[in-house]
PDB file of N, CA and C in Angstrom:
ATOM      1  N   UNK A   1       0.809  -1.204   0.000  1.00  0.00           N
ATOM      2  CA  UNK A   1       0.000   0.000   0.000  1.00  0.00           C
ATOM      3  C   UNK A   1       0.854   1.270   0.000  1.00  0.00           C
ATOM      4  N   UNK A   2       2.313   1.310   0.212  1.00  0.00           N
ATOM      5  CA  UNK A   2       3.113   2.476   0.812  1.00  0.00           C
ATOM      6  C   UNK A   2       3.384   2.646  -0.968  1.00  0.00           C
ATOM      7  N   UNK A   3       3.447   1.646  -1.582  1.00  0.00           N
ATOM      8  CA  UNK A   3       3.881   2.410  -2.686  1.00  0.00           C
ATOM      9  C   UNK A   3       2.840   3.090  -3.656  1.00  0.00           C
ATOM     10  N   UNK A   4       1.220   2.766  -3.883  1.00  0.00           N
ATOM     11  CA  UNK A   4       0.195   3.068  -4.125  1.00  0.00           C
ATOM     12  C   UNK A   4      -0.021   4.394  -3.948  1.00  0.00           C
ATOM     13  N   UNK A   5       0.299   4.666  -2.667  1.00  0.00           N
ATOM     14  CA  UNK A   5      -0.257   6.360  -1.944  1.00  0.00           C
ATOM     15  C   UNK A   5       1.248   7.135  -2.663  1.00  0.00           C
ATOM     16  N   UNK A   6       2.446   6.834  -2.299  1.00  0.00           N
ATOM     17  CA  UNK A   6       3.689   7.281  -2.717  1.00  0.00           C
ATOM     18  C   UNK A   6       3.050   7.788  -4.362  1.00  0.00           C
ATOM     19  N   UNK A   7       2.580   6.441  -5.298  1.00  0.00           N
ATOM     20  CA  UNK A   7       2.438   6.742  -6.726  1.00  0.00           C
ATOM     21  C   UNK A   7       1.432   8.032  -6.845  1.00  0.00           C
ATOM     22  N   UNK A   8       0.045   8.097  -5.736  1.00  0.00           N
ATOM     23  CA  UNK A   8      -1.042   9.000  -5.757  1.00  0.00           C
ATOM     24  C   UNK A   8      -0.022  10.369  -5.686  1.00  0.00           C
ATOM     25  N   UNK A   9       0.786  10.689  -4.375  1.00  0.00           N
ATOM     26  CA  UNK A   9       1.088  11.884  -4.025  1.00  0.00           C
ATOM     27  C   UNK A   9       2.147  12.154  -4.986  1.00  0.00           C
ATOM     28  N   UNK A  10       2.777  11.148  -5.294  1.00  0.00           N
ATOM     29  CA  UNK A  10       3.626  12.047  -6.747  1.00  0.00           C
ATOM     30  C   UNK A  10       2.739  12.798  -7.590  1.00  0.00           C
ATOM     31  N   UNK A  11       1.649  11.938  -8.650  1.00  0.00           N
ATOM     32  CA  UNK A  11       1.055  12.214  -9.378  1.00  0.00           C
ATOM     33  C   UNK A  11       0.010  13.413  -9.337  1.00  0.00           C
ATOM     34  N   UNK A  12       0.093  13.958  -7.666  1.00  0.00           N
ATOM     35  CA  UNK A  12      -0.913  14.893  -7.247  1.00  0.00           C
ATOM     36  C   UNK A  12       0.342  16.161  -7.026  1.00  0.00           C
ATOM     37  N   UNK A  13       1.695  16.238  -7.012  1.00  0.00           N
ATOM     38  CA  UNK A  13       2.561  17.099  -7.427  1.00  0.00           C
ATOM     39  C   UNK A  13       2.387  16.907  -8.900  1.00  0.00           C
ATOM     40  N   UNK A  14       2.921  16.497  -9.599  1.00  0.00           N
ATOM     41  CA  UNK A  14       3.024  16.716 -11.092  1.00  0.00           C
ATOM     42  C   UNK A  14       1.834  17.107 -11.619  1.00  0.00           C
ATOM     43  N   UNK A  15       0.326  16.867 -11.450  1.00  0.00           N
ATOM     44  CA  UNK A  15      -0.583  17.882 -11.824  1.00  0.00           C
ATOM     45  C   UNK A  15      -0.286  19.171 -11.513  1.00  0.00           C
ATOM     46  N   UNK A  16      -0.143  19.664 -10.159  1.00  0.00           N
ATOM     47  CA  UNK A  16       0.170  20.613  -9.722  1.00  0.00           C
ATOM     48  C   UNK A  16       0.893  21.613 -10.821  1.00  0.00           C
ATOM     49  N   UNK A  17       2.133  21.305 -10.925  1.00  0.00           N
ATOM     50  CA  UNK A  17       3.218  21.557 -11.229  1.00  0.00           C
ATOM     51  C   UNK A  17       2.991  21.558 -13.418  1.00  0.00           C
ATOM     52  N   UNK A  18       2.131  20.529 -13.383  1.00  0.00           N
ATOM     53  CA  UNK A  18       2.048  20.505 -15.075  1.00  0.00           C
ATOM     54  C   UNK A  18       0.619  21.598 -15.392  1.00  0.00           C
ATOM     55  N   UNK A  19      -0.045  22.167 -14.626  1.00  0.00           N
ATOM     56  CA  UNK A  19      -1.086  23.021 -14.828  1.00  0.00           C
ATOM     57  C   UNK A  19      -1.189  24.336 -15.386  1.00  0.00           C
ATOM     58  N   UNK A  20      -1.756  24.965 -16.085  1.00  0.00           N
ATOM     59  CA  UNK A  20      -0.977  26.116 -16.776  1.00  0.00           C
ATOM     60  C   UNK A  20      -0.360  27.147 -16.438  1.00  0.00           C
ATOM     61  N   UNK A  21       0.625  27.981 -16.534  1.00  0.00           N
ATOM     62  CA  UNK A  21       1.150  28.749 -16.282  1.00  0.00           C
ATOM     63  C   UNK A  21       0.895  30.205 -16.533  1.00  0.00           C
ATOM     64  N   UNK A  22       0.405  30.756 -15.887  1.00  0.00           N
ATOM     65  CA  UNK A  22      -0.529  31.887 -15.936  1.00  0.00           C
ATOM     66  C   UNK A  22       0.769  32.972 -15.853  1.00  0.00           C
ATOM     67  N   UNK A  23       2.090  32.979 -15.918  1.00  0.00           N
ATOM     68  CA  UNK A  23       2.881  33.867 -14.970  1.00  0.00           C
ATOM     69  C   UNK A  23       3.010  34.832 -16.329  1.00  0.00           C
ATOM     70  N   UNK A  24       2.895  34.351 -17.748  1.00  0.00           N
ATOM     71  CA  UNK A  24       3.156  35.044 -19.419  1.00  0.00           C
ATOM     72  C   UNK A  24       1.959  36.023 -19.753  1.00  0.00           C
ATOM     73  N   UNK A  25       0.814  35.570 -19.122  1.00  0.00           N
ATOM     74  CA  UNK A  25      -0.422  36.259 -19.057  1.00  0.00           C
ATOM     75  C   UNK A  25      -0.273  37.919 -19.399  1.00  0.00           C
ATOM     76  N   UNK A  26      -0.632  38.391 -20.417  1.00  0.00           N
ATOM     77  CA  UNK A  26      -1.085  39.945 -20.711  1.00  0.00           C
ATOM     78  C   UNK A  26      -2.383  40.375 -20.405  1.00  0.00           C
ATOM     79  N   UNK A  27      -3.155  40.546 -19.877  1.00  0.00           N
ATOM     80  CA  UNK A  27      -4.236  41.497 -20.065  1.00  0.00           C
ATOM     81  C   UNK A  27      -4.601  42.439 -20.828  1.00  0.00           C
ATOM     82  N   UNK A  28      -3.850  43.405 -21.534  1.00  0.00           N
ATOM     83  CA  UNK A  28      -3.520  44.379 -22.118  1.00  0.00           C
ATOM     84  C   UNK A  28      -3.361  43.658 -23.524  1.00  0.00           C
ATOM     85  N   UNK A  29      -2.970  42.440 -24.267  1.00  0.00           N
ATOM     86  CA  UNK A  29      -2.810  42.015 -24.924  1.00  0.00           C
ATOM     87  C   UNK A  29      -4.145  42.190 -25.910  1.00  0.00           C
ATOM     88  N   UNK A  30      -3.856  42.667 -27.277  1.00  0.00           N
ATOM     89  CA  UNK A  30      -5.236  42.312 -28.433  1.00  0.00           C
ATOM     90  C   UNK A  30      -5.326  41.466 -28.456  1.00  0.00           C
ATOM     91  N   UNK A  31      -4.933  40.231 -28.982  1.00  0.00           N
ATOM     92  CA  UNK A  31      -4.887  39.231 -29.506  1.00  0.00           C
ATOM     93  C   UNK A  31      -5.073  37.725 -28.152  1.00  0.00           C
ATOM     94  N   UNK A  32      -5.763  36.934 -28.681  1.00  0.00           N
ATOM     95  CA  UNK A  32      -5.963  35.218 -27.775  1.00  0.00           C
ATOM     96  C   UNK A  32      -5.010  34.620 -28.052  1.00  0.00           C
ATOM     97  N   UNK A  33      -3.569  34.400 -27.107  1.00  0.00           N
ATOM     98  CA  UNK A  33      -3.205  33.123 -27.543  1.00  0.00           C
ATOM     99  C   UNK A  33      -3.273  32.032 -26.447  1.00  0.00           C
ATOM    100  N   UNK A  34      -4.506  31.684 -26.408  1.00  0.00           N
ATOM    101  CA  UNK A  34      -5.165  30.396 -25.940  1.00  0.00           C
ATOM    102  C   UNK A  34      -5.219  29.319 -26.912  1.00  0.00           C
ATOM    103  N   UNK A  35      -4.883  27.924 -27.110  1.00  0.00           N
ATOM    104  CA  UNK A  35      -5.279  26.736 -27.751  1.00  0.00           C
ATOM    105  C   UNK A  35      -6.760  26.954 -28.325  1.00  0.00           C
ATOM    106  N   UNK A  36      -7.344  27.218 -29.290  1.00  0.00           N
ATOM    107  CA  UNK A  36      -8.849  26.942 -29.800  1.00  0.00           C
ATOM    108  C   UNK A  36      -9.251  24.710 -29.737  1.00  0.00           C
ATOM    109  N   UNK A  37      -9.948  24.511 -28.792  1.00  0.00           N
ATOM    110  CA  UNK A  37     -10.219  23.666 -29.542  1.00  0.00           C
ATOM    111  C   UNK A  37     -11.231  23.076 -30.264  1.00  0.00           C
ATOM    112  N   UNK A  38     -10.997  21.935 -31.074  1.00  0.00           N
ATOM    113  CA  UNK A  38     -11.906  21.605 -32.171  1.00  0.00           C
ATOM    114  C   UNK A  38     -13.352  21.797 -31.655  1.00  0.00           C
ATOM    115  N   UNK A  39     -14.471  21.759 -32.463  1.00  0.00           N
ATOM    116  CA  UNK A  39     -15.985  21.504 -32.130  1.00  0.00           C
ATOM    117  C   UNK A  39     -16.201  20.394 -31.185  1.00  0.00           C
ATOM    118  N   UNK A  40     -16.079  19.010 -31.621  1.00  0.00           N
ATOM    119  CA  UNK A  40     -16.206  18.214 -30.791  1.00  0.00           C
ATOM    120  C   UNK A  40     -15.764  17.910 -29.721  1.00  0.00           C
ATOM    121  N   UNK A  41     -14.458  18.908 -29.738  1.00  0.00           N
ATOM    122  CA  UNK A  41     -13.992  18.315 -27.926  1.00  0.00           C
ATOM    123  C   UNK A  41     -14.774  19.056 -27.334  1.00  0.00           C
ATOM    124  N   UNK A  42     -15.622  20.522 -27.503  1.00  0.00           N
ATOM    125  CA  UNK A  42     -16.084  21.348 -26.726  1.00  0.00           C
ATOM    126  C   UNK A  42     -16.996  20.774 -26.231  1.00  0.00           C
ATOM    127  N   UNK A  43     -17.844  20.189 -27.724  1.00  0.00           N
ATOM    128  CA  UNK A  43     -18.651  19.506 -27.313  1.00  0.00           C
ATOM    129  C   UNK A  43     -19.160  18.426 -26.049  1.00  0.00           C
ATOM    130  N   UNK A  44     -18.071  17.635 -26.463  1.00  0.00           N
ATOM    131  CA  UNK A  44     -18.006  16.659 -24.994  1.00  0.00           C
ATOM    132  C   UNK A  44     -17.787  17.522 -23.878  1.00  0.00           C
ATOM    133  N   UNK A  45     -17.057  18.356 -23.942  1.00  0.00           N
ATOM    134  CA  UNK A  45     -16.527  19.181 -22.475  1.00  0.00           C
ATOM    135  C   UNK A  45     -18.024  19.623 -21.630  1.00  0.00           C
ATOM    136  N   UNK A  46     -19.076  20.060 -22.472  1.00  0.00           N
ATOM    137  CA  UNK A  46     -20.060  21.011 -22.660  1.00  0.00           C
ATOM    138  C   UNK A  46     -21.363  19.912 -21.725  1.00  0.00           C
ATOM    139  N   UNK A  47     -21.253  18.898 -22.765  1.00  0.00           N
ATOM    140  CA  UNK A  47     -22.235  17.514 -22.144  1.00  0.00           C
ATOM    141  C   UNK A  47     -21.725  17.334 -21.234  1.00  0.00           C
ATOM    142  N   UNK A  48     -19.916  17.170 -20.273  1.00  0.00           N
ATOM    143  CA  UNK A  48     -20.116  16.194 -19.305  1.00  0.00           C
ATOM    144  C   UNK A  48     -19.994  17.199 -18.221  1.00  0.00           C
ATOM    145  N   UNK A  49     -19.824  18.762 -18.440  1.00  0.00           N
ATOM    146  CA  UNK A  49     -20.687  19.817 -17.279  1.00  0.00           C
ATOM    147  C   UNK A  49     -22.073  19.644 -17.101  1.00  0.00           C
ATOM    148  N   UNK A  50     -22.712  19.778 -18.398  1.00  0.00           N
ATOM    149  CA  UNK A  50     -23.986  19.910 -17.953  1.00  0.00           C
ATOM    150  C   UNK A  50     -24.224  18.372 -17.211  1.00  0.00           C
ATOM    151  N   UNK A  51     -24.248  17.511 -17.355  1.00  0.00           N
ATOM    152  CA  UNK A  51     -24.012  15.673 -16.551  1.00  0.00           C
ATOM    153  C   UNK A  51     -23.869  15.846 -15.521  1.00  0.00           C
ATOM    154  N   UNK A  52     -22.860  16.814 -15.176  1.00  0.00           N
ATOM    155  CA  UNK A  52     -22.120  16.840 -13.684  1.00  0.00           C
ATOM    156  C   UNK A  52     -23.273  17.676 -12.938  1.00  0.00           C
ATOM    157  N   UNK A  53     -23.795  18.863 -13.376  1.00  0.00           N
ATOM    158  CA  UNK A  53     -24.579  19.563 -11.917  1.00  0.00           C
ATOM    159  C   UNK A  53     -25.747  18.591 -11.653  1.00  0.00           C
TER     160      UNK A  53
END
């Protein structure tokens, strides 16, 4: 079991740590450079919020 929880709490740093990095952020900026993604991933994204409340 010690190595199970060990594998969880790594993997709960490296989300951490792999999550986006907001520090490049402009406000002031014209332009989005955010990832667009395709129709269908929104899609799914869209269904499994509304699922969730």
């Amino acid at each position: 079991m010690k190595t199970k929880e060990w594998f969880k709490k790594f993997f709960v740093k490296v989300n951490e740590v792999a999550k986006e990095d907001m520090s490049e952020y402009d406000p002031k900026a014209e332009y989005d450079t955010r990832v667009k993604l395709p129709e269908w991933q929104l899609k799914k994204i869209k269904n499994r919020k509304i699922r969730n409340k």
